[in-house]
C-alpha atoms as a PDB file:
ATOM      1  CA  UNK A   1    -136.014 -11.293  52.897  1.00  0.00           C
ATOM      2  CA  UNK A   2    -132.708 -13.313  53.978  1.00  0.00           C
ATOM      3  CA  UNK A   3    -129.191 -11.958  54.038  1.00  0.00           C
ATOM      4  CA  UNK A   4    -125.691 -13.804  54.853  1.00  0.00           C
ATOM      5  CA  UNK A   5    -123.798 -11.517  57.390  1.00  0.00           C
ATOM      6  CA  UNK A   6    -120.872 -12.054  59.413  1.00  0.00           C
ATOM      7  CA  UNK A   7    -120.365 -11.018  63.089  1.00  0.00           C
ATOM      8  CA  UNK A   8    -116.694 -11.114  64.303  1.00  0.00           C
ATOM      9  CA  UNK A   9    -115.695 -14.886  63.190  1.00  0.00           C
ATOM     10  CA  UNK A  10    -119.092 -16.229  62.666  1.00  0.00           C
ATOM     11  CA  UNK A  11    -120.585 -16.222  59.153  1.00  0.00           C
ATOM     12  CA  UNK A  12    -124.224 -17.050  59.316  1.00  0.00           C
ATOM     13  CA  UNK A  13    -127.566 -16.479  57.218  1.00  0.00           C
ATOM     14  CA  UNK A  14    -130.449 -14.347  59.211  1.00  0.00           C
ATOM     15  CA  UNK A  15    -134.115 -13.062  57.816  1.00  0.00           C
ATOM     16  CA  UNK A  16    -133.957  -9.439  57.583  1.00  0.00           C
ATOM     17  CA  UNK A  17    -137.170  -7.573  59.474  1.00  0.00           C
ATOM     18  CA  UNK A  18    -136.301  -3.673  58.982  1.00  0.00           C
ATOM     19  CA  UNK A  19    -133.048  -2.652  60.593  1.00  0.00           C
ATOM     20  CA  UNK A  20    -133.083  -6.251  62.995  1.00  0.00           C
ATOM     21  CA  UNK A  21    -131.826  -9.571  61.388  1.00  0.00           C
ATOM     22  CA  UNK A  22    -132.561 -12.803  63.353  1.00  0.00           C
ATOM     23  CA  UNK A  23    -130.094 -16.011  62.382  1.00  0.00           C
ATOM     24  CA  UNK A  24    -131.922 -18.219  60.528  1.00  0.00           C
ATOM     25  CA  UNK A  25    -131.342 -21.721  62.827  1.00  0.00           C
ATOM     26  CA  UNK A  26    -131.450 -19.158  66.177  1.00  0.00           C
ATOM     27  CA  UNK A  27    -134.495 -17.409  66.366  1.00  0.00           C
ATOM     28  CA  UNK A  28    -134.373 -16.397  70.208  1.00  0.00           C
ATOM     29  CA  UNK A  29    -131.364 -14.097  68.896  1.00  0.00           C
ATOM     30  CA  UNK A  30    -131.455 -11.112  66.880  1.00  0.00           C
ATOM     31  CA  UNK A  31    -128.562  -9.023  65.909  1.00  0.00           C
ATOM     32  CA  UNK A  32    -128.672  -4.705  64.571  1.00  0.00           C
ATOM     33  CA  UNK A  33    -128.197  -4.507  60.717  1.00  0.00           C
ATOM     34  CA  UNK A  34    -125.468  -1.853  61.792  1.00  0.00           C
ATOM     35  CA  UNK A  35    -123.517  -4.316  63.356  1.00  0.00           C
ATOM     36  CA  UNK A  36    -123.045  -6.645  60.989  1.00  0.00           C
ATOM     37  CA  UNK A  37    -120.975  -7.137  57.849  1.00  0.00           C
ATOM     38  CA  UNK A  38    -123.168  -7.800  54.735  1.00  0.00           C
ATOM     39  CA  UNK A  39    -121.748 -10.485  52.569  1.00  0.00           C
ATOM     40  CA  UNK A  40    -122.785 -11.870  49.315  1.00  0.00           C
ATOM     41  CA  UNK A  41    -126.211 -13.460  49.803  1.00  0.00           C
ATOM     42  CA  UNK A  42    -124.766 -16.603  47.838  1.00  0.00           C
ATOM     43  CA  UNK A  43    -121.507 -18.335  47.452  1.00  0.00           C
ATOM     44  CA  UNK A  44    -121.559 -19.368  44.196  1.00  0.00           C
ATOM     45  CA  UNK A  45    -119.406 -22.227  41.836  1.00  0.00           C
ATOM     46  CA  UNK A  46    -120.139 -20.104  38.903  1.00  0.00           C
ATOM     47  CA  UNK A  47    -122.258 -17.117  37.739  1.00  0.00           C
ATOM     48  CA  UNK A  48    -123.991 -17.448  34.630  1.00  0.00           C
ATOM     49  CA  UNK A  49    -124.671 -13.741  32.652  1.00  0.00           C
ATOM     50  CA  UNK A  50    -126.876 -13.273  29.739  1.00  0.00           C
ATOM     51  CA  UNK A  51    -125.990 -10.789  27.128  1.00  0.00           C
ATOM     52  CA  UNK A  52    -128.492  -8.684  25.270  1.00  0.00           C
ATOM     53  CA  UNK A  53    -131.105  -9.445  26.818  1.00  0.00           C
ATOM     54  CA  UNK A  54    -133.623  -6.722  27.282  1.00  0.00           C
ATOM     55  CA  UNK A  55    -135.445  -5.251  24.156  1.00  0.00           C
ATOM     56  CA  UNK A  56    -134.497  -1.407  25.013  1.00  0.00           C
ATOM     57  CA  UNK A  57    -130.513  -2.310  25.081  1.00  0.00           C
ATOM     58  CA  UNK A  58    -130.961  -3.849  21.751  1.00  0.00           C
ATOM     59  CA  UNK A  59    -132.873  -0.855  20.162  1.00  0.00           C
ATOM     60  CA  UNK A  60    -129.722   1.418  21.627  1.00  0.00           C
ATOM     61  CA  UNK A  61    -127.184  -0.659  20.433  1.00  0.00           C
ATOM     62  CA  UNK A  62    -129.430  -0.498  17.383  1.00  0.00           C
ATOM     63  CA  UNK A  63    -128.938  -4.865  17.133  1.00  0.00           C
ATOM     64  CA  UNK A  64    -131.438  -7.503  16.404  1.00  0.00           C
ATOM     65  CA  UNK A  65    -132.878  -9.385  19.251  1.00  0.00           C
ATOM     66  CA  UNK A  66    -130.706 -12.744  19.450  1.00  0.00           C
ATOM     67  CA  UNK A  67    -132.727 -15.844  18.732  1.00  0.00           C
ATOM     68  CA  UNK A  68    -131.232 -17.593  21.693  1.00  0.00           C
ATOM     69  CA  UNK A  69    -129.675 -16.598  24.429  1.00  0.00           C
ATOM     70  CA  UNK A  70    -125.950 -15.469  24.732  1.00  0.00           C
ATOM     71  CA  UNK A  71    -124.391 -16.419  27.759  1.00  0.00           C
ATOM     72  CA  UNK A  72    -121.521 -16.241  29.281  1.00  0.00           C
ATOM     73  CA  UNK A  73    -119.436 -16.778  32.981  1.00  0.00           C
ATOM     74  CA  UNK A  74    -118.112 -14.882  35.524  1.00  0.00           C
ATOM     75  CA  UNK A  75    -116.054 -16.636  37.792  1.00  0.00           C
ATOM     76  CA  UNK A  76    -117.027 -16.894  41.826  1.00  0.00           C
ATOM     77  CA  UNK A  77    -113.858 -15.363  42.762  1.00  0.00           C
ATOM     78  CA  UNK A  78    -115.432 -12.001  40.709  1.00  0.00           C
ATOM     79  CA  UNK A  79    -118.244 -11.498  43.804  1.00  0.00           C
ATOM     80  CA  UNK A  80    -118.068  -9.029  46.473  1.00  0.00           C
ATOM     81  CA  UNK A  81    -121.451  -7.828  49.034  1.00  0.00           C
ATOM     82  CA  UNK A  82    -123.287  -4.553  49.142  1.00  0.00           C
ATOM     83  CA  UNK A  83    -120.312  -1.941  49.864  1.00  0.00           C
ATOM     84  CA  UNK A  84    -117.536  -3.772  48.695  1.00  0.00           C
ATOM     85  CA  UNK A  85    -115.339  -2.438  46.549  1.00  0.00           C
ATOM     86  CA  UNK A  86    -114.944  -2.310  42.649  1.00  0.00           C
ATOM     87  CA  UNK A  87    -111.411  -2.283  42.218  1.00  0.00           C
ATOM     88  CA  UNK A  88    -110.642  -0.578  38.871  1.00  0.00           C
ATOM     89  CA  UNK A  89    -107.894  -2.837  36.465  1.00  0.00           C
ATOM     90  CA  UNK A  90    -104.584  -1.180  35.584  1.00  0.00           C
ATOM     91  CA  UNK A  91    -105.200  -2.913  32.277  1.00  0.00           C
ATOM     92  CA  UNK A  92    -108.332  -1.226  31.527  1.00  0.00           C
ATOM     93  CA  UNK A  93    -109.123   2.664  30.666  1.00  0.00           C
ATOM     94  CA  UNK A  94    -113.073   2.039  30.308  1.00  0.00           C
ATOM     95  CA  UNK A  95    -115.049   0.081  32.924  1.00  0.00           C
ATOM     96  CA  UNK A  96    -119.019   0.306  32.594  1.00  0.00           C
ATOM     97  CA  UNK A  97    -121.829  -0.427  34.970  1.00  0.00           C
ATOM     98  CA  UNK A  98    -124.847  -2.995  34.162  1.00  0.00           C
ATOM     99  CA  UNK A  99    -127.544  -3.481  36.322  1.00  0.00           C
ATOM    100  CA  UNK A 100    -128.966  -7.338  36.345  1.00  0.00           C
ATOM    101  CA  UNK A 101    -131.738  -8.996  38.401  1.00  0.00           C
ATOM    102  CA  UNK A 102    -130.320 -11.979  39.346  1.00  0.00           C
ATOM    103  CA  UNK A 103    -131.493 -15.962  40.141  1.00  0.00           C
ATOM    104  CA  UNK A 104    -130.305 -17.295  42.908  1.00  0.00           C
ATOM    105  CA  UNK A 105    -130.579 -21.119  42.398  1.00  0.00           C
ATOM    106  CA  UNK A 106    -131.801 -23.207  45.822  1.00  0.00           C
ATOM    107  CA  UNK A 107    -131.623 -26.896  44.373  1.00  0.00           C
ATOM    108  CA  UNK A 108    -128.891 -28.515  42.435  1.00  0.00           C
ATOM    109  CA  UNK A 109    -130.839 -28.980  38.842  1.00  0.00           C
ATOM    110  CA  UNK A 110    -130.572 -30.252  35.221  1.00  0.00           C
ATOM    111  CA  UNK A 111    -132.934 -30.213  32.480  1.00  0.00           C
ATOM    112  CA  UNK A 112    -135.280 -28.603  33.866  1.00  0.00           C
ATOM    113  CA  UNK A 113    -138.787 -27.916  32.140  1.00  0.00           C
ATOM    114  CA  UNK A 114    -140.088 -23.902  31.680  1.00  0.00           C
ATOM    115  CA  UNK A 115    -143.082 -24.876  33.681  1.00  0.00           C
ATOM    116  CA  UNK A 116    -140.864 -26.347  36.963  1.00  0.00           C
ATOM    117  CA  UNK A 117    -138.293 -23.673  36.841  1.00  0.00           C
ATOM    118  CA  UNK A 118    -139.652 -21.522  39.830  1.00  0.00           C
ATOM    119  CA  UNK A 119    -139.303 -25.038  41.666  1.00  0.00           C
ATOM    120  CA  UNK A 120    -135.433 -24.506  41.634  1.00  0.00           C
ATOM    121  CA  UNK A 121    -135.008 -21.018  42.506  1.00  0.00           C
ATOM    122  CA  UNK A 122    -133.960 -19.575  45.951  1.00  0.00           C
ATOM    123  CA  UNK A 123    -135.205 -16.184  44.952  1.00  0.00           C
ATOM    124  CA  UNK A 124    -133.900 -13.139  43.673  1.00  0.00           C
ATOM    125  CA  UNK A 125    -131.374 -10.303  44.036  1.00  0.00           C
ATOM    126  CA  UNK A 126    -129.501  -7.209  42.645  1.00  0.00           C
ATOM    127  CA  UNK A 127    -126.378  -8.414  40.485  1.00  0.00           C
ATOM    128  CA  UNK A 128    -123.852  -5.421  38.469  1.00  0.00           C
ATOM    129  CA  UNK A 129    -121.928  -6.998  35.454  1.00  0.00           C
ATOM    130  CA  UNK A 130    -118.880  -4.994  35.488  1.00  0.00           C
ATOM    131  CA  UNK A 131    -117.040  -4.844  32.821  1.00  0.00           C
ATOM    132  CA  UNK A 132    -114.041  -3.500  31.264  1.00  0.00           C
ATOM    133  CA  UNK A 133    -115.660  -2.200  27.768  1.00  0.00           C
ATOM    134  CA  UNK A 134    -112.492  -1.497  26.304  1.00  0.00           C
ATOM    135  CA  UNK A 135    -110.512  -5.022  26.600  1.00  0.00           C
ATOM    136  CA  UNK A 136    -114.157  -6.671  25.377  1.00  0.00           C
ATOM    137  CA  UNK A 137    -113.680  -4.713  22.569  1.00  0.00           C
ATOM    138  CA  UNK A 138    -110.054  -5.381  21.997  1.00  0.00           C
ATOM    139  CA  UNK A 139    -110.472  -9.066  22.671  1.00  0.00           C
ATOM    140  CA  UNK A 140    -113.694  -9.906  20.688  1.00  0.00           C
ATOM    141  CA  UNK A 141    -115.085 -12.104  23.453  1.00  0.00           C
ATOM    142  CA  UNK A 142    -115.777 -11.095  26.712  1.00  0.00           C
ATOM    143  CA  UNK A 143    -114.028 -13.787  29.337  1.00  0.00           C
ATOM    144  CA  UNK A 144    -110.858 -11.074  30.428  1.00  0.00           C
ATOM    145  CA  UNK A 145    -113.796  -8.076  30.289  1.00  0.00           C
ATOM    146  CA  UNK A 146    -115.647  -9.740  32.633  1.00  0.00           C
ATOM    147  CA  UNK A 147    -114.013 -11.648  34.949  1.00  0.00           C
ATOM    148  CA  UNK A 148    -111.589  -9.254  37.068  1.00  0.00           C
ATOM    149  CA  UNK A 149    -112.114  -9.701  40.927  1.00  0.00           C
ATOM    150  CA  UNK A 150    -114.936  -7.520  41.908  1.00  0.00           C
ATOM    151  CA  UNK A 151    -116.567  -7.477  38.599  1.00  0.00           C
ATOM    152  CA  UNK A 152    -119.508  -9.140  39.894  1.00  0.00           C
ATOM    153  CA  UNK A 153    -121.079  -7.326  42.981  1.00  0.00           C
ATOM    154  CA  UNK A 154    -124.445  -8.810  44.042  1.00  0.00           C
ATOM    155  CA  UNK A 155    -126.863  -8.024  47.057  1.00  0.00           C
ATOM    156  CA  UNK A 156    -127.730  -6.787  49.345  1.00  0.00           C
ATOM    157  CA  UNK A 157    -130.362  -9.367  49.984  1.00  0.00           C
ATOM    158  CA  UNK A 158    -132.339 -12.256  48.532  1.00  0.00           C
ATOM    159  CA  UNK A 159    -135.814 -12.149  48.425  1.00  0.00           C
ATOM    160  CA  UNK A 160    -137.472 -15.370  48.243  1.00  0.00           C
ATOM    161  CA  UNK A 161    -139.457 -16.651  45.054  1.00  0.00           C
ATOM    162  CA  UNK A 162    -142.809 -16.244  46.285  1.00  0.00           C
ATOM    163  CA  UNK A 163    -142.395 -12.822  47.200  1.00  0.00           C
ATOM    164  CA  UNK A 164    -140.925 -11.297  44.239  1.00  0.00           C
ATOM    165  CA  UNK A 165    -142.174 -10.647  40.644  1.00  0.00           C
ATOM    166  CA  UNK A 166    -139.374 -10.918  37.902  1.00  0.00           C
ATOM    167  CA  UNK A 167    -142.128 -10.061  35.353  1.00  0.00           C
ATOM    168  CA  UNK A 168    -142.624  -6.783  35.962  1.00  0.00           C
ATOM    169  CA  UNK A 169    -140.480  -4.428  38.221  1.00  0.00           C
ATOM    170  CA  UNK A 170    -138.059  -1.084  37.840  1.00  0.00           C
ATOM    171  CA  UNK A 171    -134.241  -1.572  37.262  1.00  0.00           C
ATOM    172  CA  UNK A 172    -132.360   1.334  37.638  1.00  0.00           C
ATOM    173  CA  UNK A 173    -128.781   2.453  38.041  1.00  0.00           C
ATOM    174  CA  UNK A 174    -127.616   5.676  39.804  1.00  0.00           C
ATOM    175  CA  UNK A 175    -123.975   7.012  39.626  1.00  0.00           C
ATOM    176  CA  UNK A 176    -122.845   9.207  42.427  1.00  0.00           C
ATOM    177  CA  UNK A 177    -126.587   9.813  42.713  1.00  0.00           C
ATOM    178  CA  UNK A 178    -127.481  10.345  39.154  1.00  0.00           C
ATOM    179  CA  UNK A 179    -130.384   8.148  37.251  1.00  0.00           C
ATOM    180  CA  UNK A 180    -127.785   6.359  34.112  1.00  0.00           C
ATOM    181  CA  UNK A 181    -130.079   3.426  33.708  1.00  0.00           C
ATOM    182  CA  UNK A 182    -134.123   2.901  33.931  1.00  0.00           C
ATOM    183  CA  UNK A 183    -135.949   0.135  32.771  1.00  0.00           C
ATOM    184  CA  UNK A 184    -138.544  -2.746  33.916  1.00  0.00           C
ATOM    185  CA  UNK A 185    -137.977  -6.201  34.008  1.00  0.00           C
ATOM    186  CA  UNK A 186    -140.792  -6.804  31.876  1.00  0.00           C
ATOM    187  CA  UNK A 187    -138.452  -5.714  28.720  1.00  0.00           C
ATOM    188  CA  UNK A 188    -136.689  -8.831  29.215  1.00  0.00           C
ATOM    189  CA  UNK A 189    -136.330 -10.730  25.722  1.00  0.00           C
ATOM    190  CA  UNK A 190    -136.001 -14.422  27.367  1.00  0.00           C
ATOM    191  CA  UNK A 191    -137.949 -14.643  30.942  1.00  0.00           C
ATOM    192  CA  UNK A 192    -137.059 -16.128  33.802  1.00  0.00           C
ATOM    193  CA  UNK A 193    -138.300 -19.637  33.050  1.00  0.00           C
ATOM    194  CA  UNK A 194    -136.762 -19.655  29.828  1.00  0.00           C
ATOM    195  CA  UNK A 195    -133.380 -18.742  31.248  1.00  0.00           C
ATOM    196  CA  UNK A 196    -133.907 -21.414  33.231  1.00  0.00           C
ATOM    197  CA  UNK A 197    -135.157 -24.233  30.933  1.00  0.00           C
ATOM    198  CA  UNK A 198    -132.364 -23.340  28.034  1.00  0.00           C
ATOM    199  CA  UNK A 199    -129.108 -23.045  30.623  1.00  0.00           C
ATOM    200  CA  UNK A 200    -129.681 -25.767  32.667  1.00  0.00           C
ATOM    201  CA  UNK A 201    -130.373 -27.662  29.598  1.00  0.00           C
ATOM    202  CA  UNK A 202    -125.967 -27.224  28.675  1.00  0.00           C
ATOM    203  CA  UNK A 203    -124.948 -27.487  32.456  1.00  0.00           C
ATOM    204  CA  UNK A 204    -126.060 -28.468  35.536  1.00  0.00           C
ATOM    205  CA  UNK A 205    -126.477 -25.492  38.154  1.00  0.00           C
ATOM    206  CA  UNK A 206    -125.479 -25.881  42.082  1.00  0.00           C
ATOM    207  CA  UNK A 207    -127.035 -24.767  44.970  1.00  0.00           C
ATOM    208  CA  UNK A 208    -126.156 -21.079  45.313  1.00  0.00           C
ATOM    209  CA  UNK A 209    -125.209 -20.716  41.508  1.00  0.00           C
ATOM    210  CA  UNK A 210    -126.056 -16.839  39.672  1.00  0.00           C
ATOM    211  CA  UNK A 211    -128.082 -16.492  36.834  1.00  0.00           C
ATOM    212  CA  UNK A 212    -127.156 -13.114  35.700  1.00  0.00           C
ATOM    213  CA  UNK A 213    -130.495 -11.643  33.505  1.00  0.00           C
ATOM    214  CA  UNK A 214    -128.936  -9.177  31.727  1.00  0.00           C
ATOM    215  CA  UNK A 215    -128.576  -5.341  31.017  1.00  0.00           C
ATOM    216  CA  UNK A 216    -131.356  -2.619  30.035  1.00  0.00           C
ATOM    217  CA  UNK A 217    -130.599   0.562  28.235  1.00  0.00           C
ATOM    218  CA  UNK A 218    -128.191   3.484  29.576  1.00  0.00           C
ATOM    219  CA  UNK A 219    -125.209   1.377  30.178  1.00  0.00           C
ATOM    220  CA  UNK A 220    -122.108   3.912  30.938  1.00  0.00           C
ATOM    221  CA  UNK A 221    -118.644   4.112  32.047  1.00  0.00           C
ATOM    222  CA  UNK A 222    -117.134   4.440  35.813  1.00  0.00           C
ATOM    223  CA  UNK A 223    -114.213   6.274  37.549  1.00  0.00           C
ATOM    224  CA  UNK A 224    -112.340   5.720  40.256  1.00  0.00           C
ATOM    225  CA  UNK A 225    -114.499   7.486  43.274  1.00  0.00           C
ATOM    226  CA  UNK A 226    -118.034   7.175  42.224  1.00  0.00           C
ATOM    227  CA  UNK A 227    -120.417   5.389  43.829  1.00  0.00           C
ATOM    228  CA  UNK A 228    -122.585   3.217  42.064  1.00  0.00           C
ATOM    229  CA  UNK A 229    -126.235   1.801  42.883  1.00  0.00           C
ATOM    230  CA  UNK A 230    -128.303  -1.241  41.234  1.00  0.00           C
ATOM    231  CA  UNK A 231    -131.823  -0.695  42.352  1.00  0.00           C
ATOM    232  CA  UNK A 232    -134.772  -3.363  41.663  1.00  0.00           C
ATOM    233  CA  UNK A 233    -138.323  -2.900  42.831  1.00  0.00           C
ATOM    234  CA  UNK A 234    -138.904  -4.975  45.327  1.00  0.00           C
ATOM    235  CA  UNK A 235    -135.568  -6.109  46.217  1.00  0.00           C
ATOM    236  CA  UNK A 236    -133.356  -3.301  47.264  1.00  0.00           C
ATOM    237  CA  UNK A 237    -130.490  -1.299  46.607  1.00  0.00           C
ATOM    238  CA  UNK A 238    -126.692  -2.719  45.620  1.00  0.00           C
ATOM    239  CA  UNK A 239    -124.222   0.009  46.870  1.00  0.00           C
ATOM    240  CA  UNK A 240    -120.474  -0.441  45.814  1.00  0.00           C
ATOM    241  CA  UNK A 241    -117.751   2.189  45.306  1.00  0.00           C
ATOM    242  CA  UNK A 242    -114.996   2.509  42.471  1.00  0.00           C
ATOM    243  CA  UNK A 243    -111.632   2.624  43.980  1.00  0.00           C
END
């Protein structure tokens, strides 16, 4: 499991080993997890989010599964790290949580085939598509809803392909403690490989780009003050408070 910290003026990635992290081109060094700023394990050109994309959301919303997949972009300046804040827009009076596994890509790609698509991966994370529910409404597409700076927390770590499932592990969200959202991965309508295969077919991806996997069921609002938590088997926990 790798993480990208800072310490003082020095931004640096470091393999995480329990409450220790030792800097990845450094290894005679190793640093406390306490001491260190966790940043966003990526620094992304753009961050590519898939709607409706997990059979339970679309049985709630009571919609038919999509035939392809809807996609859409958050823009890099939307990111913050584990325990950054999600500031809440003036313009908005709903914001809701959605908890995402998320594809970290590790090779500047195009075209690529379902069968080569772990081949371009980095590995995986915890992503939360924030979003302003009422102005998505209002608008009737979702680029203002989305896109607000800190609408796009991801973290805390990334945990590298081989080591990490994205068929079948727990999602869940928790708001000021409380279970809102709880799912498995394996509910996902388009896999991981598909995701792949059909978005890099449009546009080519860049080395720390976001694919964004979508939402299960139990999405729900935040308020200023709560403290929300994106949870994936496997991976960790994403921390971040409303303010």
């Amino acid at each position: 499991m790798f993480g990208r910290f800072r310490c003082k003026d020095e931004v640096f990635y470091g393999e995480v080993n329990g409450n220790t992290v030792i800097p990845q081109n450094c290894t005679f060094m190793e640093y406390e997890l306490s001491d260190l700023e966790i940043l966003p394990p990526s620094h992304p050109s753009k961050i590519v989010c898939v709607g409706l994309n997990y059979h339970d959301h679309a049985t709630e919303l009571g919609m038919s599964v999509p035939e392809e997949p809807i996609i859409f972009i958050k823009p890099p300046s939307a990111v913050i790290g584990q325990h950054g804040k999600i500031l809440y827009p003036k313009m908005s009076k709903r914001v809701d949580y959605e908890a995402e596994l998320a594809i970290i890509i590790g090779k500047k790609c195009k075209n690529i085939t379902y069968d080569r698509a772990f081949d371009v991966i980095a590995g995986f994370t915890c992503f939360n598509d924030v979003t302003a529910r009422d102005l998505q409404q209002k608008d009737g597409q979702w680029t203002r809803a989305k896109s607000f700076d800190t609408f796009a927390p991801v973290g805390p770590f990334l945990v590298h392909v081989a080591d990490f499932n994205p068929e079948d592990a727990s999602i869940s969200t928790r708001v000021n403690g409380e279970v809102m959202q709880d799912s498995n991965i394996s509910n996902l309508i388009f896999d991981v490989p598909y995701l792949i295969e059909f978005i890099s077919g449009i546009m080519t991806l860049e080395v720390g780009d976001i694919i964004a996997t979508g939402t299960p069921a139990g999405v729900g609002e935040l308020h200023p003050g709560d403290t929300v938590e994106v949870e994936i088997e496997g991976i960790g926990t994403l921390s971040n408070e409303v303010v």
